[in-house]
N, C-alpha and C. Protein backbone atom coordinates (compact mmCIF):
# COMPACT_ATOMS: atom_id res chain seq x y z
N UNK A 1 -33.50 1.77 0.05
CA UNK A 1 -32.52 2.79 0.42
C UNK A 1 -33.26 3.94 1.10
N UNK A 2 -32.67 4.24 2.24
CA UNK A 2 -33.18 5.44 2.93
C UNK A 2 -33.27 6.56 2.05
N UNK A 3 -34.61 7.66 1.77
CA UNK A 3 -34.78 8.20 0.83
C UNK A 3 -34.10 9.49 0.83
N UNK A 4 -33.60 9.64 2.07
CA UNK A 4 -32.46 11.06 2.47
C UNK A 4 -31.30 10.72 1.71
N UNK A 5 -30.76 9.05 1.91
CA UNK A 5 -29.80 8.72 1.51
C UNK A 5 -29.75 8.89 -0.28
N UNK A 6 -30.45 9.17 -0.63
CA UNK A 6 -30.93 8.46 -1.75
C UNK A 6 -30.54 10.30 -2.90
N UNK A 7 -31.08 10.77 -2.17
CA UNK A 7 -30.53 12.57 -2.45
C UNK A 7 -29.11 13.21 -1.87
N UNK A 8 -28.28 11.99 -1.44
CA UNK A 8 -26.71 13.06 -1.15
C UNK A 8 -25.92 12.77 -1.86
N UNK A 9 -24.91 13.60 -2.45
CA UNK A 9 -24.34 13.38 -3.17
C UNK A 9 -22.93 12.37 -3.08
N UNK A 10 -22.12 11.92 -3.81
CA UNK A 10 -21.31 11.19 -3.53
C UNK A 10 -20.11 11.56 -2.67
N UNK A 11 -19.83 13.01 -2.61
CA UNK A 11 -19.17 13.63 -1.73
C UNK A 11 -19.52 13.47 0.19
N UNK A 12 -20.33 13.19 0.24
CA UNK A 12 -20.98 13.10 1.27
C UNK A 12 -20.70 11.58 1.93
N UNK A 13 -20.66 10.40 0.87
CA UNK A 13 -19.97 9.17 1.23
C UNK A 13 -18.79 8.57 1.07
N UNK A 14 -18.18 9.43 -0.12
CA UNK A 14 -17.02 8.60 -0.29
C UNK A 14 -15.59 8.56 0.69
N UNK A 15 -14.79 7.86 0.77
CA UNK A 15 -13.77 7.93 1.24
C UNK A 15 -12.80 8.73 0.93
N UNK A 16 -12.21 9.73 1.55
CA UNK A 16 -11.17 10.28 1.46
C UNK A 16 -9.98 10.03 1.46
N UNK A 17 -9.67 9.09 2.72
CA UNK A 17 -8.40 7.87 2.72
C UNK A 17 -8.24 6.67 2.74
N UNK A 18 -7.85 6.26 1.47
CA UNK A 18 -7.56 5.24 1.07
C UNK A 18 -5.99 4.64 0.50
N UNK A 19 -5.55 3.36 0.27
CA UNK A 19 -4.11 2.93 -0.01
C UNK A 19 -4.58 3.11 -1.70
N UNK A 20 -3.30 3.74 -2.46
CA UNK A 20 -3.30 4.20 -3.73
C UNK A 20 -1.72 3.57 -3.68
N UNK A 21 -1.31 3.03 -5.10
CA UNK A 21 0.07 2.43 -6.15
C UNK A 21 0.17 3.65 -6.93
N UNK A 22 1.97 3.27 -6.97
CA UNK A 22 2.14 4.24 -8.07
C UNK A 22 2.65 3.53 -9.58
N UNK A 23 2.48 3.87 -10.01
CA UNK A 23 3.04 2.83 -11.50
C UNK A 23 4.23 2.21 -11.45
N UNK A 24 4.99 2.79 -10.98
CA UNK A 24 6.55 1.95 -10.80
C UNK A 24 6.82 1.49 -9.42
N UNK A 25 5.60 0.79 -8.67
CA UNK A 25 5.72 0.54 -7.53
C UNK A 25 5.89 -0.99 -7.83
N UNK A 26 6.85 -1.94 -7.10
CA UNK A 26 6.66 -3.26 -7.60
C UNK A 26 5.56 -4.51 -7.33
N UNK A 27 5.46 -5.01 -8.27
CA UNK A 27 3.98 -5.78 -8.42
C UNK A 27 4.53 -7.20 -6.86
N UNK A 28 5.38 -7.41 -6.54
CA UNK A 28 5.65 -8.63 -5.52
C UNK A 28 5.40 -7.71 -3.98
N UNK A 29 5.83 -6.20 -3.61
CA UNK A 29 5.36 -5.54 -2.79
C UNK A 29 3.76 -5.48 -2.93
N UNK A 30 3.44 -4.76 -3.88
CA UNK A 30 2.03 -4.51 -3.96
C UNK A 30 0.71 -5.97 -3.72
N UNK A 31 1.23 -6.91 -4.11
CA UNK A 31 0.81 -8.09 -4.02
C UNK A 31 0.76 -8.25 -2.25
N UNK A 32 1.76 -8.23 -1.62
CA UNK A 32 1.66 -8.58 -0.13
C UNK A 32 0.85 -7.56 -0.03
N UNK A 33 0.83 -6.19 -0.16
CA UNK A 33 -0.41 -5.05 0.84
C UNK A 33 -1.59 -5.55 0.42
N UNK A 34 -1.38 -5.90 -0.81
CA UNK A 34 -3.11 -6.25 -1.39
C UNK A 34 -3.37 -8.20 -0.71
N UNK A 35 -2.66 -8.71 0.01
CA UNK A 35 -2.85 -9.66 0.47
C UNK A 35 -3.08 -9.19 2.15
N UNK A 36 -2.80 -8.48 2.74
CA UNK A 36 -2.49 -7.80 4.16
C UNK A 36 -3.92 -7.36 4.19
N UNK A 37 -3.93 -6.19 3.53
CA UNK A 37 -5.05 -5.55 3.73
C UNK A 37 -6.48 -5.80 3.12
N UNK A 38 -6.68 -6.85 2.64
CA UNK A 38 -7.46 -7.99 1.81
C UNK A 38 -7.90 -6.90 0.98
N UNK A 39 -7.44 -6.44 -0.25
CA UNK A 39 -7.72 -5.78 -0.90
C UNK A 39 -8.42 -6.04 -2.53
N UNK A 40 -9.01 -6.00 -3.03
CA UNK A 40 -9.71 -7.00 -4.77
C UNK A 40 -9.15 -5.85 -5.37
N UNK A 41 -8.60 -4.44 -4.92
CA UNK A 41 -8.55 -3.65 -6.31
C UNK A 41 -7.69 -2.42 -5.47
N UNK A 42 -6.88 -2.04 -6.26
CA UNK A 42 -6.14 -0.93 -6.23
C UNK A 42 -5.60 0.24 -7.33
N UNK A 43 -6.05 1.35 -6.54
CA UNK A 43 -5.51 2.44 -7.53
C UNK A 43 -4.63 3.18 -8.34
N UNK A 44 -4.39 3.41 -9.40
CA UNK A 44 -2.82 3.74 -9.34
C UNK A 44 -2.91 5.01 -9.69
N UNK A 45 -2.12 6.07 -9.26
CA UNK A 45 -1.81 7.12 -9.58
C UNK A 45 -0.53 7.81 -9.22
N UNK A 46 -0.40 8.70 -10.45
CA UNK A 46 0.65 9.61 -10.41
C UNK A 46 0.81 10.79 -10.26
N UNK A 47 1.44 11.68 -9.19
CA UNK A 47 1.21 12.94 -9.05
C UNK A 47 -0.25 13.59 -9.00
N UNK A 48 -0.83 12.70 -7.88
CA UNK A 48 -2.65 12.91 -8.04
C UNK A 48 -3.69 12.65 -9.27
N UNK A 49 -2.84 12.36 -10.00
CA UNK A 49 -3.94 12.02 -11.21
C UNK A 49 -4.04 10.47 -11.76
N UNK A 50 -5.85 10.19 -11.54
CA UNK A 50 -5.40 8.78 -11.42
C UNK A 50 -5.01 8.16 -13.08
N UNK A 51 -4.46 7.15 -13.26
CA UNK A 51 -4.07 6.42 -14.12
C UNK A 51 -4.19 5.23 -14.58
N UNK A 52 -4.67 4.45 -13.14
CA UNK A 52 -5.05 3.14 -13.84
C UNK A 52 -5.57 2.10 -12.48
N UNK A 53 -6.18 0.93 -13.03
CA UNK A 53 -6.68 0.20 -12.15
C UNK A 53 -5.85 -1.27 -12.21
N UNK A 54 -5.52 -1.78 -10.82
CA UNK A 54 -4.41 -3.06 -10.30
C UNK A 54 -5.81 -3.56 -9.55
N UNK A 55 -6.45 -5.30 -10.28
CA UNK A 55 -6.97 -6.04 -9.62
C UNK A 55 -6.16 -7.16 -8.68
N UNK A 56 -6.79 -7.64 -8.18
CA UNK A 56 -6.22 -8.80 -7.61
C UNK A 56 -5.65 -10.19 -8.00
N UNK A 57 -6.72 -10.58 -9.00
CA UNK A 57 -6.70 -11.50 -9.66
C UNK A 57 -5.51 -10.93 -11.08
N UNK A 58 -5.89 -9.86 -11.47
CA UNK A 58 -4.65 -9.71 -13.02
C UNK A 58 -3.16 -9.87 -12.25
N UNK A 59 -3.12 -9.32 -10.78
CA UNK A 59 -1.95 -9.66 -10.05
C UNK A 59 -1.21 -10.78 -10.31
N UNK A 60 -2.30 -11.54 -9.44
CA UNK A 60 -2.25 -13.31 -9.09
C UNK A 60 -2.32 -13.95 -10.52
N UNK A 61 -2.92 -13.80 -11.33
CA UNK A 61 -2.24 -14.65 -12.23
C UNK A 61 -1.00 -14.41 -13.21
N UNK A 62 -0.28 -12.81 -13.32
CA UNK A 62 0.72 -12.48 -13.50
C UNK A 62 2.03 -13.25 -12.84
N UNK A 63 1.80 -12.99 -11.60
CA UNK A 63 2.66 -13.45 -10.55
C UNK A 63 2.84 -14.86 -10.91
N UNK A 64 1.71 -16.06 -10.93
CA UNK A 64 1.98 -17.15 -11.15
C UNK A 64 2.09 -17.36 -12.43
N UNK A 65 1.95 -16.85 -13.61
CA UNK A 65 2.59 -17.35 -14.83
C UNK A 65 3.94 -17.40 -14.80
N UNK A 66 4.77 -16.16 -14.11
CA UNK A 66 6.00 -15.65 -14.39
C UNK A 66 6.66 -16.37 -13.13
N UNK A 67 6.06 -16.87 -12.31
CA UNK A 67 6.74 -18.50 -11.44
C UNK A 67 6.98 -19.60 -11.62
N UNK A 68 6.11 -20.01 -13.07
CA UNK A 68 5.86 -20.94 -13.25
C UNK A 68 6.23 -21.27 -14.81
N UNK A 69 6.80 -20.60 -14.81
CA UNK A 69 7.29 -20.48 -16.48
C UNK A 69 9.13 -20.51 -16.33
N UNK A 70 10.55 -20.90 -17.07
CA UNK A 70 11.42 -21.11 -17.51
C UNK A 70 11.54 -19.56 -17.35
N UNK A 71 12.72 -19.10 -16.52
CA UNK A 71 13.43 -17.38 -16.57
C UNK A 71 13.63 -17.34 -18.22
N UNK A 72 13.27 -15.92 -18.54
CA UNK A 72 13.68 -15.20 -19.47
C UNK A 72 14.54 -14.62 -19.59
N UNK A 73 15.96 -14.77 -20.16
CA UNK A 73 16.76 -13.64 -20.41
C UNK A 73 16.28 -12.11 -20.59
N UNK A 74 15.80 -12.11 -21.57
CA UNK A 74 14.80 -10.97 -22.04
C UNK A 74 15.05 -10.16 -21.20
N UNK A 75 13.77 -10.77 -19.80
CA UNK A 75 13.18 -9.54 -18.99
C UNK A 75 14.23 -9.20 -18.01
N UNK A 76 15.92 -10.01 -17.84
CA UNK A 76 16.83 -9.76 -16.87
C UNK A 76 16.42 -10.32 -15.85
N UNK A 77 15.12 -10.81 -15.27
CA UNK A 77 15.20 -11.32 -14.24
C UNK A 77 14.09 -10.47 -13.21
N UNK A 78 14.05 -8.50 -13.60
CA UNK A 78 13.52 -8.33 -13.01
C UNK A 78 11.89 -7.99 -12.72
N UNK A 79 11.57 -7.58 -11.60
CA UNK A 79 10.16 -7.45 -10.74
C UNK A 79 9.50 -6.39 -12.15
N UNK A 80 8.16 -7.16 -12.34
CA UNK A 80 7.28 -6.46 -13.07
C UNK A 80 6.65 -5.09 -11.97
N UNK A 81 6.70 -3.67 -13.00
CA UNK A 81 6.32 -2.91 -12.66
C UNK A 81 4.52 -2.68 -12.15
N UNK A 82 3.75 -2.55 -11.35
CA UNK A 82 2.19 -2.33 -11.16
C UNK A 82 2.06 -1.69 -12.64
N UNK A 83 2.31 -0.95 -13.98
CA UNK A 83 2.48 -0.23 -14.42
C UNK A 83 1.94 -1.39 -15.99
N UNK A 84 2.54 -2.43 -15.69
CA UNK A 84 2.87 -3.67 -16.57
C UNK A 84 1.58 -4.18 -17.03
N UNK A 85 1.17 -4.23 -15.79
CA UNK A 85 -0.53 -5.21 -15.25
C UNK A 85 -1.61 -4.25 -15.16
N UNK A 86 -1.43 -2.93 -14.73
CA UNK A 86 -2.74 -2.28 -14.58
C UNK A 86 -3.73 -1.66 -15.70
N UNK A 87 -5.04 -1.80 -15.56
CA UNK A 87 -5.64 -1.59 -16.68
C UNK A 87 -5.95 0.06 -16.75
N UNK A 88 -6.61 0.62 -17.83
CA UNK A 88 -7.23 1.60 -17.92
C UNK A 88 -8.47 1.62 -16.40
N UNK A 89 -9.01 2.84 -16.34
CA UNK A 89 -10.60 2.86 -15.84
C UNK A 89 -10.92 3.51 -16.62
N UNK A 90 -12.29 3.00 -16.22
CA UNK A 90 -13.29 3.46 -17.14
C UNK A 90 -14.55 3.66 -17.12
N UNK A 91 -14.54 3.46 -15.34
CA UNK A 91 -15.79 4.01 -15.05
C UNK A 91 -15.15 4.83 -13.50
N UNK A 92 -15.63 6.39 -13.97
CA UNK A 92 -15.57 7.38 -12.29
C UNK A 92 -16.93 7.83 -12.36
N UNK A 93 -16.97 8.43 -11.40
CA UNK A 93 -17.88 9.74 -10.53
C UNK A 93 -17.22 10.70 -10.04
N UNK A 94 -17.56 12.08 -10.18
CA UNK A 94 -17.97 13.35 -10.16
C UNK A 94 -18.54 13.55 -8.46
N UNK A 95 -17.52 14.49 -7.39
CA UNK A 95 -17.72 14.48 -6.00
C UNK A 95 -19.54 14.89 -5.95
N UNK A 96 -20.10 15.47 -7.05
CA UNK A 96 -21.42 16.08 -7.33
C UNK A 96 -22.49 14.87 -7.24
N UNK A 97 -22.02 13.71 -8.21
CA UNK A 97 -22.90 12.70 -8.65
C UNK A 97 -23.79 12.38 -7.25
N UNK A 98 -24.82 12.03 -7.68
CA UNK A 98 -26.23 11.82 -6.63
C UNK A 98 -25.58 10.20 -6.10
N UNK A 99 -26.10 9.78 -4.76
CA UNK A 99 -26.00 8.35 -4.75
C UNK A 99 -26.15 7.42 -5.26
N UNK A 100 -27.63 7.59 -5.81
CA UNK A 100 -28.10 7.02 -6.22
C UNK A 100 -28.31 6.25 -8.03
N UNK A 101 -27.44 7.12 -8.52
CA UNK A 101 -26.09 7.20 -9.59
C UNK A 101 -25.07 6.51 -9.69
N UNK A 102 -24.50 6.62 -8.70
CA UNK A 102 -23.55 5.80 -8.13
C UNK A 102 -23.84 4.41 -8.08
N UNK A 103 -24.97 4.19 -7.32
CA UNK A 103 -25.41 2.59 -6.93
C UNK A 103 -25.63 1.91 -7.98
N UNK A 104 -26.08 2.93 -8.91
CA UNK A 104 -26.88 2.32 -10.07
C UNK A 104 -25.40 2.02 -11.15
N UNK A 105 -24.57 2.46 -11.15
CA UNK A 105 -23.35 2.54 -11.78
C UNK A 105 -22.27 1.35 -11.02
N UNK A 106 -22.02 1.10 -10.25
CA UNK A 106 -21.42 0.17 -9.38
C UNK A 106 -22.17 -1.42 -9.58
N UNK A 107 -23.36 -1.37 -10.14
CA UNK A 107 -24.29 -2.37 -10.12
C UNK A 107 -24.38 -2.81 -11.85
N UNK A 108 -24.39 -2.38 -12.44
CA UNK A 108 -24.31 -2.93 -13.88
C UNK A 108 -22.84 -2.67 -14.45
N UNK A 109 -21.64 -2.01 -13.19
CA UNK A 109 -20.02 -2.50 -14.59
C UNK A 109 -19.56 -3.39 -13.61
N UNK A 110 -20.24 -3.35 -11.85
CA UNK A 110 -19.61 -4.27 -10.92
C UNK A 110 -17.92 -3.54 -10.49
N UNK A 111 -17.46 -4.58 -10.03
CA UNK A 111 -15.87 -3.86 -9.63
C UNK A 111 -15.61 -3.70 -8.31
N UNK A 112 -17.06 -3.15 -7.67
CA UNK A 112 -16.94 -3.30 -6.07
C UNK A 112 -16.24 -1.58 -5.54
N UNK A 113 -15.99 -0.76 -6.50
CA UNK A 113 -15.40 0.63 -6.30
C UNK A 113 -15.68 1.47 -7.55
N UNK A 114 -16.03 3.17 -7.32
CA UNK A 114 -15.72 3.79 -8.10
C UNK A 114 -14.87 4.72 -7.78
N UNK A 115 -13.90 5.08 -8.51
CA UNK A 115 -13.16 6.65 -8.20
C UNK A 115 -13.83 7.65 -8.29
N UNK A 116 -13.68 8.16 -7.43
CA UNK A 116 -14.23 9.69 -7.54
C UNK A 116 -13.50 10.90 -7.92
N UNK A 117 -13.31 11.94 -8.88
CA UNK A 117 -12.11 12.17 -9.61
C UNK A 117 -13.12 13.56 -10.04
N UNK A 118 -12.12 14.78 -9.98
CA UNK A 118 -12.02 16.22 -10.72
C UNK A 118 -11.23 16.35 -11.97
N UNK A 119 -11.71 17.14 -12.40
CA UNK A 119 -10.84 17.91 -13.60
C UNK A 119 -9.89 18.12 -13.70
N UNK A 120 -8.92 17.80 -13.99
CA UNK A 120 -7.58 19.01 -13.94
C UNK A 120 -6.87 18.85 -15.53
N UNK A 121 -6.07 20.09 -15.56
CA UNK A 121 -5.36 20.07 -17.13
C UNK A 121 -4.58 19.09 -17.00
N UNK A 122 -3.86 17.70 -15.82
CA UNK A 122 -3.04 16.72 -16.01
C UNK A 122 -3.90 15.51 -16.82
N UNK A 123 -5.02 15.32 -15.96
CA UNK A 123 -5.83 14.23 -16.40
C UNK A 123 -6.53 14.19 -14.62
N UNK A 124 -7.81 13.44 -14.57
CA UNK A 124 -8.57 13.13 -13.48
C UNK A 124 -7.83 13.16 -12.50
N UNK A 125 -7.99 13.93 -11.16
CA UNK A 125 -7.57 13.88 -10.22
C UNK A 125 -8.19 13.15 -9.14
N UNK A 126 -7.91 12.44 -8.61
CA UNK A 126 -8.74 11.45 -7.99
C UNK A 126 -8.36 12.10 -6.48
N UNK A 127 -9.92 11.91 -5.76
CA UNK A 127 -10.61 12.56 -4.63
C UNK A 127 -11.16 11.87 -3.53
N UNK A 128 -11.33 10.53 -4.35
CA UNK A 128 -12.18 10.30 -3.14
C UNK A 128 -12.39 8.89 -3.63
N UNK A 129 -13.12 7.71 -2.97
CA UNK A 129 -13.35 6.28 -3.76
C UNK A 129 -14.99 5.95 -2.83
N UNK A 130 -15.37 5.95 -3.85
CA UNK A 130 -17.21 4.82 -3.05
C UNK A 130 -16.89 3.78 -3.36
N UNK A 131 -17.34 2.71 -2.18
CA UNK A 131 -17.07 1.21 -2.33
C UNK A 131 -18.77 0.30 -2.02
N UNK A 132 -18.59 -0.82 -2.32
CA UNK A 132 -19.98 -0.92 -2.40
C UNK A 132 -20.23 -1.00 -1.03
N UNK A 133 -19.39 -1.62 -0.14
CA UNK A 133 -19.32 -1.65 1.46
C UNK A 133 -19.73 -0.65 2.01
N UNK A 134 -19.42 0.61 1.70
CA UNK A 134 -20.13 1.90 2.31
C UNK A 134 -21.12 2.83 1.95
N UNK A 135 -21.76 2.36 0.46
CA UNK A 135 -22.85 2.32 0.13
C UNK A 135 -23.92 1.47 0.70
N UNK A 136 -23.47 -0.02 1.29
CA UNK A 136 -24.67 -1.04 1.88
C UNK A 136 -24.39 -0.23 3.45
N UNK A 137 -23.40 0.09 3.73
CA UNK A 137 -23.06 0.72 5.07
C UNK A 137 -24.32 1.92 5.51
N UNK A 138 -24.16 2.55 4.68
CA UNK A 138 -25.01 3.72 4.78
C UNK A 138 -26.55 3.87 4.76
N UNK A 139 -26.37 2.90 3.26
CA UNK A 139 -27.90 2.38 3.21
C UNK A 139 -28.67 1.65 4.47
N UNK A 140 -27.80 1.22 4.98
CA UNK A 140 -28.47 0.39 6.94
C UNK A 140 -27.95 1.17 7.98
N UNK A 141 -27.58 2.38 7.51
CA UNK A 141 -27.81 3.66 8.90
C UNK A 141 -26.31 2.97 9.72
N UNK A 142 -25.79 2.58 8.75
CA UNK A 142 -23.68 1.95 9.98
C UNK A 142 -22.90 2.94 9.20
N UNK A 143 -21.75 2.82 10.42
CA UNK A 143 -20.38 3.24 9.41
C UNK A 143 -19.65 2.88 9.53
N UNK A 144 -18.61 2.91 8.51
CA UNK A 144 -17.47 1.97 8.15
C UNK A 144 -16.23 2.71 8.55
N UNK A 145 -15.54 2.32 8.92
CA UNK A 145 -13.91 3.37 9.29
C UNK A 145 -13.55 3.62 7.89
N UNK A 146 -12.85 4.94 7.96
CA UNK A 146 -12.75 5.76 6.84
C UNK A 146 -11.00 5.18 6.57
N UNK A 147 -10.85 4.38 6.51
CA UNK A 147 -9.10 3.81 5.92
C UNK A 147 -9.48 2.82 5.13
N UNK A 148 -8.45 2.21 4.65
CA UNK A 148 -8.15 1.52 3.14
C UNK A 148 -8.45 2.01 2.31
């Protein structure tokens, strides 16, 4: 890793704009963007504060149990909420955190993203996202377009 790179902080790489879910967004929509935009992981938040993490795979095999299984009265029939399926997080960074923190953190929980997230009296406000793509990006002196 370039040793400049190696001293900036995560503010300095992370993404600012990115596609974020909201909890009651439906899991058969969210499934096509996260198929469109080849996405492994999505954020969820409410009123800026994040709340939870939507993989790809907890999607996809949601989706196909509940295709592949006898309708339930129960559930009425309808579309599971993102809200249903998404997990806790449980690993962020701090716009402060060094890169090299980061790398090292992205590399032993894996995931391929961290949120980057402030304080607030709601709960974490999420700011920003490092992906490992623009960490290897950076680390070889490229850059990546700042969307998804």
């Amino acid at each position: 890793m370039d040793p400049s790179l190696a001293s900036l902080p995560v503010d300095a790489l992370m993404r600012r704009h990115f596609i974020c879910v909201s909890p009651d967004d439906s899991t058969l929509e969210v499934e096509r963007l996260m198929q469109f935009a080849r996405l492994r992981r999505l954020l969820v938040v409410h009123d800026g504060v994040l709340v939870g993490v939507l993989s790809y795979r907890s999607l996809a095999l949601a989706l196909l149990h509940r295709a592949t299984r006898p309708p339930d009265p129960a559930d009425g029939g309808e579309e599971l909420p993102v809200s249903a399926l998404m997990e806790p997080v449980t690993e962020t960074v701090a716009p402060d955190t060094q890169s090299t923190a980061a790398v090292r953190q992205l590399c032993l929980e894996g995931g391929g993203c961290l949120p980057v997230v402030e304080a607030s009296e709601r709960g974490p406000r999420l700011v920003g996202l490092v992906t490992e793509s623009h960490l290897l990006a950076a680390a070889f002196g490229r850059s990546l377009p700042q969307t998804f």
